[in-house]
N, C-alpha and C. Protein backbone atom coordinates (compact mmCIF):
# COMPACT_ATOMS: atom_id res chain seq x y z
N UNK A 1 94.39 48.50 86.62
CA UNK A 1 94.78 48.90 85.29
C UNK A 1 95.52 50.23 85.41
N UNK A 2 96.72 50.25 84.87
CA UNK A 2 97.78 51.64 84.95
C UNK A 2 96.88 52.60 84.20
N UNK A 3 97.29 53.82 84.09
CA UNK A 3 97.30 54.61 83.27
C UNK A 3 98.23 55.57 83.07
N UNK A 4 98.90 55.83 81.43
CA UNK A 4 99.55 56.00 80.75
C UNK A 4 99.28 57.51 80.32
N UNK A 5 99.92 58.54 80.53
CA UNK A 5 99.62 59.55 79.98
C UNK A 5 100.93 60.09 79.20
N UNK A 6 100.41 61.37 78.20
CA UNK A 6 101.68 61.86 77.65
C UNK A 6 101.44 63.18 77.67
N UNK A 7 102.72 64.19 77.95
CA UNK A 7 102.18 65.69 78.10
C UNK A 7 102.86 66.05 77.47
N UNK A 8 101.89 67.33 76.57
CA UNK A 8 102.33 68.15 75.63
C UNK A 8 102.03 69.78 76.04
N UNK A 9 102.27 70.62 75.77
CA UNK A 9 101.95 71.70 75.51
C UNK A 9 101.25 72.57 74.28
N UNK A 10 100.32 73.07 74.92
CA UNK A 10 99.80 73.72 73.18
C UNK A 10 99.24 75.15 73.83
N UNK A 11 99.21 75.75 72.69
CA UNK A 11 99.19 77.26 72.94
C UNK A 11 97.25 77.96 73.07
N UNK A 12 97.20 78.47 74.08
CA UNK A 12 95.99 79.02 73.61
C UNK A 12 95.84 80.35 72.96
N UNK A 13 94.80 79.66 71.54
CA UNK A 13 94.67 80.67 70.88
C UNK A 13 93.10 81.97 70.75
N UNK A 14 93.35 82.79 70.16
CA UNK A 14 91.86 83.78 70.07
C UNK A 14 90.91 82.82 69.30
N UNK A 15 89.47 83.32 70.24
CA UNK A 15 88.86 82.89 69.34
C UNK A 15 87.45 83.86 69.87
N UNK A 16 87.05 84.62 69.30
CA UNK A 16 86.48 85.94 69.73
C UNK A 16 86.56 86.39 71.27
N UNK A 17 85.83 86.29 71.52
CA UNK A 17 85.80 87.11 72.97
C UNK A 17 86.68 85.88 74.00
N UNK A 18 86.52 84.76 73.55
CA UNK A 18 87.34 83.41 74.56
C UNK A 18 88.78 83.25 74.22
N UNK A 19 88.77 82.40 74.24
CA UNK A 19 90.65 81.06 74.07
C UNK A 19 89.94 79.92 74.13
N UNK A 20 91.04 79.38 72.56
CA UNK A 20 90.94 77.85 72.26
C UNK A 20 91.81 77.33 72.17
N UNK A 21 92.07 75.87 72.15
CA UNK A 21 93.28 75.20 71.81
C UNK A 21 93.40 74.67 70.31
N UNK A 22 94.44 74.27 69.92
CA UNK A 22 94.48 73.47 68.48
C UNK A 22 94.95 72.23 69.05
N UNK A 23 94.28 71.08 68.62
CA UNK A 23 94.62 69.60 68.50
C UNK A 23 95.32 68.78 67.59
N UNK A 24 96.43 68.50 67.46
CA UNK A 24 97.06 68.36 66.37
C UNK A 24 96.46 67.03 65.54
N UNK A 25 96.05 67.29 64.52
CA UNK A 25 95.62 66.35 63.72
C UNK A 25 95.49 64.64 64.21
N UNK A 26 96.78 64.29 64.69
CA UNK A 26 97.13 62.85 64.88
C UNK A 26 96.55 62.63 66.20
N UNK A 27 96.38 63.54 67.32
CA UNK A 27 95.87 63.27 68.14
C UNK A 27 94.30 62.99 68.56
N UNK A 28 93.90 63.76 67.15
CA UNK A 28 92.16 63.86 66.31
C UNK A 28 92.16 62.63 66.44
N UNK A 29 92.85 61.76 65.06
CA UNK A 29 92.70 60.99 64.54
C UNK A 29 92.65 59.59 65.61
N UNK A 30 93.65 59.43 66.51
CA UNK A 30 93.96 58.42 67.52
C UNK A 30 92.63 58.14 67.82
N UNK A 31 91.88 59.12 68.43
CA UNK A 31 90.65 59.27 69.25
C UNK A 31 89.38 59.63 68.55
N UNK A 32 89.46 59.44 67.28
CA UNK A 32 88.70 59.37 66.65
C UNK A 32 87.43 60.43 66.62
N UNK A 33 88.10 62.00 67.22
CA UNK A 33 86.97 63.05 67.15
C UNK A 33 87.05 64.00 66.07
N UNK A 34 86.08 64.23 65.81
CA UNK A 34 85.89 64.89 64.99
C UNK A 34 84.73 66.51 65.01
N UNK A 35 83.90 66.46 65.19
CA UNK A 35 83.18 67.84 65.65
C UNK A 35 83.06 68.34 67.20
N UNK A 36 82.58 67.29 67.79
CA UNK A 36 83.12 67.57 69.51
C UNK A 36 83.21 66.85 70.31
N UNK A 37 83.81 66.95 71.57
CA UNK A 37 84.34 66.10 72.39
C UNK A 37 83.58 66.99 73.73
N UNK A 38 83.45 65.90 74.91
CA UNK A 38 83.09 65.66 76.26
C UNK A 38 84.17 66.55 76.97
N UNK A 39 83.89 67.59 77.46
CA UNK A 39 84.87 68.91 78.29
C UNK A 39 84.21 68.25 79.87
N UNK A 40 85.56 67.70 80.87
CA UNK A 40 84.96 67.34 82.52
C UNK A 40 85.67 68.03 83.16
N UNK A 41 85.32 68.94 83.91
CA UNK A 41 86.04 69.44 84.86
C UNK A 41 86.38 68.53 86.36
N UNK A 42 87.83 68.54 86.37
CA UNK A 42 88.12 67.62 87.87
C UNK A 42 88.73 68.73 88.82
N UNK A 43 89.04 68.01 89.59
CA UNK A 43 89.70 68.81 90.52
C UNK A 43 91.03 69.06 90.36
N UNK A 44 91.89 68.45 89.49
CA UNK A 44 92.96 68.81 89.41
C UNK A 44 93.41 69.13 87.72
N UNK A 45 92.66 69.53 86.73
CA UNK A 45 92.25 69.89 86.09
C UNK A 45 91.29 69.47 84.82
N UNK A 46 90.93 69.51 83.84
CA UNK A 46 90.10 69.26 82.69
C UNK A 46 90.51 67.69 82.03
N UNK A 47 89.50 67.09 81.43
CA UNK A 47 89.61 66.02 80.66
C UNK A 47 87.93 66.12 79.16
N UNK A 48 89.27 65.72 78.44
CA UNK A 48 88.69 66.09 77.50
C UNK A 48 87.98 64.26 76.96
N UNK A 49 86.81 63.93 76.99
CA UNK A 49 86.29 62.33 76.34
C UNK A 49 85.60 62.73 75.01
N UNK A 50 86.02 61.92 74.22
CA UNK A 50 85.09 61.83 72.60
C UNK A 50 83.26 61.81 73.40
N UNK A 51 82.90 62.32 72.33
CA UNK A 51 81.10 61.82 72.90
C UNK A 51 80.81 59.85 72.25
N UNK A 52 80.36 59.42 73.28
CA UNK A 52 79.73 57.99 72.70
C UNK A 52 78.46 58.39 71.99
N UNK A 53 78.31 57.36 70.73
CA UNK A 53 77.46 57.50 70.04
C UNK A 53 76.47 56.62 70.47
N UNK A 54 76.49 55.68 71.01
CA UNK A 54 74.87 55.32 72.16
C UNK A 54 74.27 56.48 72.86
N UNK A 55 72.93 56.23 72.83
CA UNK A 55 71.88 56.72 73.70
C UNK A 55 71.46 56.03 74.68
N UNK A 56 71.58 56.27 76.12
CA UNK A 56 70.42 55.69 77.23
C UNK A 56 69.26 56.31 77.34
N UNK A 57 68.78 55.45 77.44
CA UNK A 57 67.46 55.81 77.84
C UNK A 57 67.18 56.07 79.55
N UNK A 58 66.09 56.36 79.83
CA UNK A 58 65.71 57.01 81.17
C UNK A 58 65.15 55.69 81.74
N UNK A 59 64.86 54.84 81.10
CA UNK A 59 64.47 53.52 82.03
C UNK A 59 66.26 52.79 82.30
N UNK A 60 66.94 53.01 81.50
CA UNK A 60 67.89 52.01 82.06
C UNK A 60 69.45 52.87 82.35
N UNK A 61 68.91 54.27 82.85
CA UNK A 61 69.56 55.49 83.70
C UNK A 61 69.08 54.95 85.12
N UNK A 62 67.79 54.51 85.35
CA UNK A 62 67.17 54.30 86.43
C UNK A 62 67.34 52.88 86.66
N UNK A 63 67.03 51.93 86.14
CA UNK A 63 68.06 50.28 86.41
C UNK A 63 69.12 50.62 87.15
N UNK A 64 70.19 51.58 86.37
CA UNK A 64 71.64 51.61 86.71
C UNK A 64 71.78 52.64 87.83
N UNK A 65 71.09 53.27 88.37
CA UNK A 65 71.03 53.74 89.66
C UNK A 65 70.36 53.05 90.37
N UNK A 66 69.76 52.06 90.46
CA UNK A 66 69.10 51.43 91.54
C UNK A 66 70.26 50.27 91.75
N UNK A 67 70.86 49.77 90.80
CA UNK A 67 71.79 48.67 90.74
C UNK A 67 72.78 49.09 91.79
N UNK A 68 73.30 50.24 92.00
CA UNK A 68 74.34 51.24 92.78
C UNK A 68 73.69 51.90 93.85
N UNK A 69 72.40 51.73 94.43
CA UNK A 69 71.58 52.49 95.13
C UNK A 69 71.87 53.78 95.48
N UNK A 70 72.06 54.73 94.15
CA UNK A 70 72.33 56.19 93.82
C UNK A 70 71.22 56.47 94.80
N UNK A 71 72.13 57.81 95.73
CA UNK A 71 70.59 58.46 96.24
C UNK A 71 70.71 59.92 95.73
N UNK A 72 69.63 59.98 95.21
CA UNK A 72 69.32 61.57 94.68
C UNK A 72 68.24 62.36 95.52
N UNK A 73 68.53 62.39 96.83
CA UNK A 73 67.66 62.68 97.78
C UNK A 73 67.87 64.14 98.07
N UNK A 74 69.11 64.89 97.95
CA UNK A 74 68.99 66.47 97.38
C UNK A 74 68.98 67.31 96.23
N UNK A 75 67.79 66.35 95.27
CA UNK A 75 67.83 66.30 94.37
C UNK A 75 66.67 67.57 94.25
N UNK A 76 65.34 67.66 94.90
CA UNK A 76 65.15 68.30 95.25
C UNK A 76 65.08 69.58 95.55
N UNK A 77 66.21 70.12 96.38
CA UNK A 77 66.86 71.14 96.70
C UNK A 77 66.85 71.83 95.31
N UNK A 78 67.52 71.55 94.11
CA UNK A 78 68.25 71.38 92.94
C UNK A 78 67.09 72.17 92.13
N UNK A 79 65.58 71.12 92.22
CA UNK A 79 64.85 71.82 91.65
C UNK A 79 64.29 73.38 92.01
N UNK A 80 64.37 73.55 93.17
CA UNK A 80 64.27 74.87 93.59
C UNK A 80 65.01 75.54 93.89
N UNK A 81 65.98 75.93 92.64
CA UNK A 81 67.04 76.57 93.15
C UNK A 81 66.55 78.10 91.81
N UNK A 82 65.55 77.62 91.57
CA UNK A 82 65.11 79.07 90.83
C UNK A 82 65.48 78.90 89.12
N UNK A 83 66.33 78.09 88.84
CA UNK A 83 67.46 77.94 87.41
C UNK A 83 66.37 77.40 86.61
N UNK A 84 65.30 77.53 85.21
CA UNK A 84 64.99 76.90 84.26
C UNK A 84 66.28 76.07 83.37
């Protein structure tokens, strides 16, 4: 499956102590967001996803890692890294 992108430019603006962007209305609307959206950092830069309005649950987080035999074996590590 291709993917199709389109690039625009938009200005960052103040927004107290940070920088924000403005989304132009139509591009809201396409994607249907409205209070907030999914911020991913990649490696070659940011992507912005609407939030899905489903919930998983923790039993079928764990189905779907066993299905993929996710290993979370420095997972561990993670918890002792001191961070609440």
């Amino acid at each position: 499956m291709g993917r199709t992108s389109a690039t625009r430019t938009v200005k960052l603006v103040p927004v107290g102590n940070s920088k924000g962007i403005r989304l132009p209305k139509a591009l809201l609307r396409k994607y249907g967001w409205s209070d907030s959206v999914i911020l991913e950092e990649a490696e070659d830069g940011i992507i912005l996803r609407g939030e899905t309005e489903s919930c998983t649950s923790w039993e079928d987080t764990y189905r779907a890692m066993a299905a993929v035999s996710e290993d979370w074996g420095d997972f561990d590590a993670t918890l002792a890294d001191g961070l609440e």
